[in-house]
Protein backbone atom coordinates (compact mmCIF):
# COMPACT_ATOMS: atom_id res chain seq x y z
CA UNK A 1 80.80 69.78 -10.41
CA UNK A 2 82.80 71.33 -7.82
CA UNK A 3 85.31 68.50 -7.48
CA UNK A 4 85.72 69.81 -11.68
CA UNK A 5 85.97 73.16 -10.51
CA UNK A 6 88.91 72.52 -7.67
CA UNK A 7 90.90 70.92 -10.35
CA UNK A 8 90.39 74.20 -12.86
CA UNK A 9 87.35 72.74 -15.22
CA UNK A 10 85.59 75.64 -16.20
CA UNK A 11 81.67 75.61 -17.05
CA UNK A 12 79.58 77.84 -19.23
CA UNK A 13 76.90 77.93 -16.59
CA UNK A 14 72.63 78.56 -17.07
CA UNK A 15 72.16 82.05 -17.49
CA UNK A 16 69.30 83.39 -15.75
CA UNK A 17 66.05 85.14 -17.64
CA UNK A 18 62.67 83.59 -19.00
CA UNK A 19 62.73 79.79 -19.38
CA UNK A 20 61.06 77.48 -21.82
CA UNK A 21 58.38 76.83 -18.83
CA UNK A 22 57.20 80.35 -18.88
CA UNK A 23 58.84 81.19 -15.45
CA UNK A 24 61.75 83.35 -15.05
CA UNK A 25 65.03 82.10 -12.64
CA UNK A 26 68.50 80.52 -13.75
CA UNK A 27 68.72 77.41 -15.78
CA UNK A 28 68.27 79.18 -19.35
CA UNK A 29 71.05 78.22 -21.87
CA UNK A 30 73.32 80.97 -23.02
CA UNK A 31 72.97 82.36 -26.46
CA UNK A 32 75.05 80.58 -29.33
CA UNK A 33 76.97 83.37 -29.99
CA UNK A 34 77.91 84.13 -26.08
CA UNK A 35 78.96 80.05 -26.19
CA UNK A 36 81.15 81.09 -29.13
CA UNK A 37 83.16 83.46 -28.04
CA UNK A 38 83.16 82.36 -24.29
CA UNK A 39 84.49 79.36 -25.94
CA UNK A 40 87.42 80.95 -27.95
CA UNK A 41 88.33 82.91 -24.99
CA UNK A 42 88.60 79.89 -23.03
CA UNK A 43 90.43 78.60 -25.83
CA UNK A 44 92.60 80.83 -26.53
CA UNK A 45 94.25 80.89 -23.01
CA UNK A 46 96.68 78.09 -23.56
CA UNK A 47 97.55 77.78 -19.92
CA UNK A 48 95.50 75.12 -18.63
CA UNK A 49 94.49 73.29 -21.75
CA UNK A 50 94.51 68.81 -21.32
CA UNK A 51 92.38 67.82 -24.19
């Protein structure tokens, strides 16, 4: 992951907050609508696009 992240891969990281388990700490997936638009931002920045 951070050999991706030298070369400019970004991630949409855990989020941190209750977890399926019951405990709370970072590894919870983001809500679909925060992927969205994190998404079209990313996506929108033509910059550094490859795909």
């Amino acid at each position: 992951v951070e050999k991706l992240r030298a070369c400019g891969v970004e991630f949409i990281g855990p989020e941190e907050g209750m977890l399926a388990c019951g405990y709370e700490g970072l590894g919870r997936l983001w809500k679909v609508n925060d992927i969205a638009f994190r998404a079209e931002f990313m996506l929108a920045r033509q910059d550094n696009l490859i795909a």
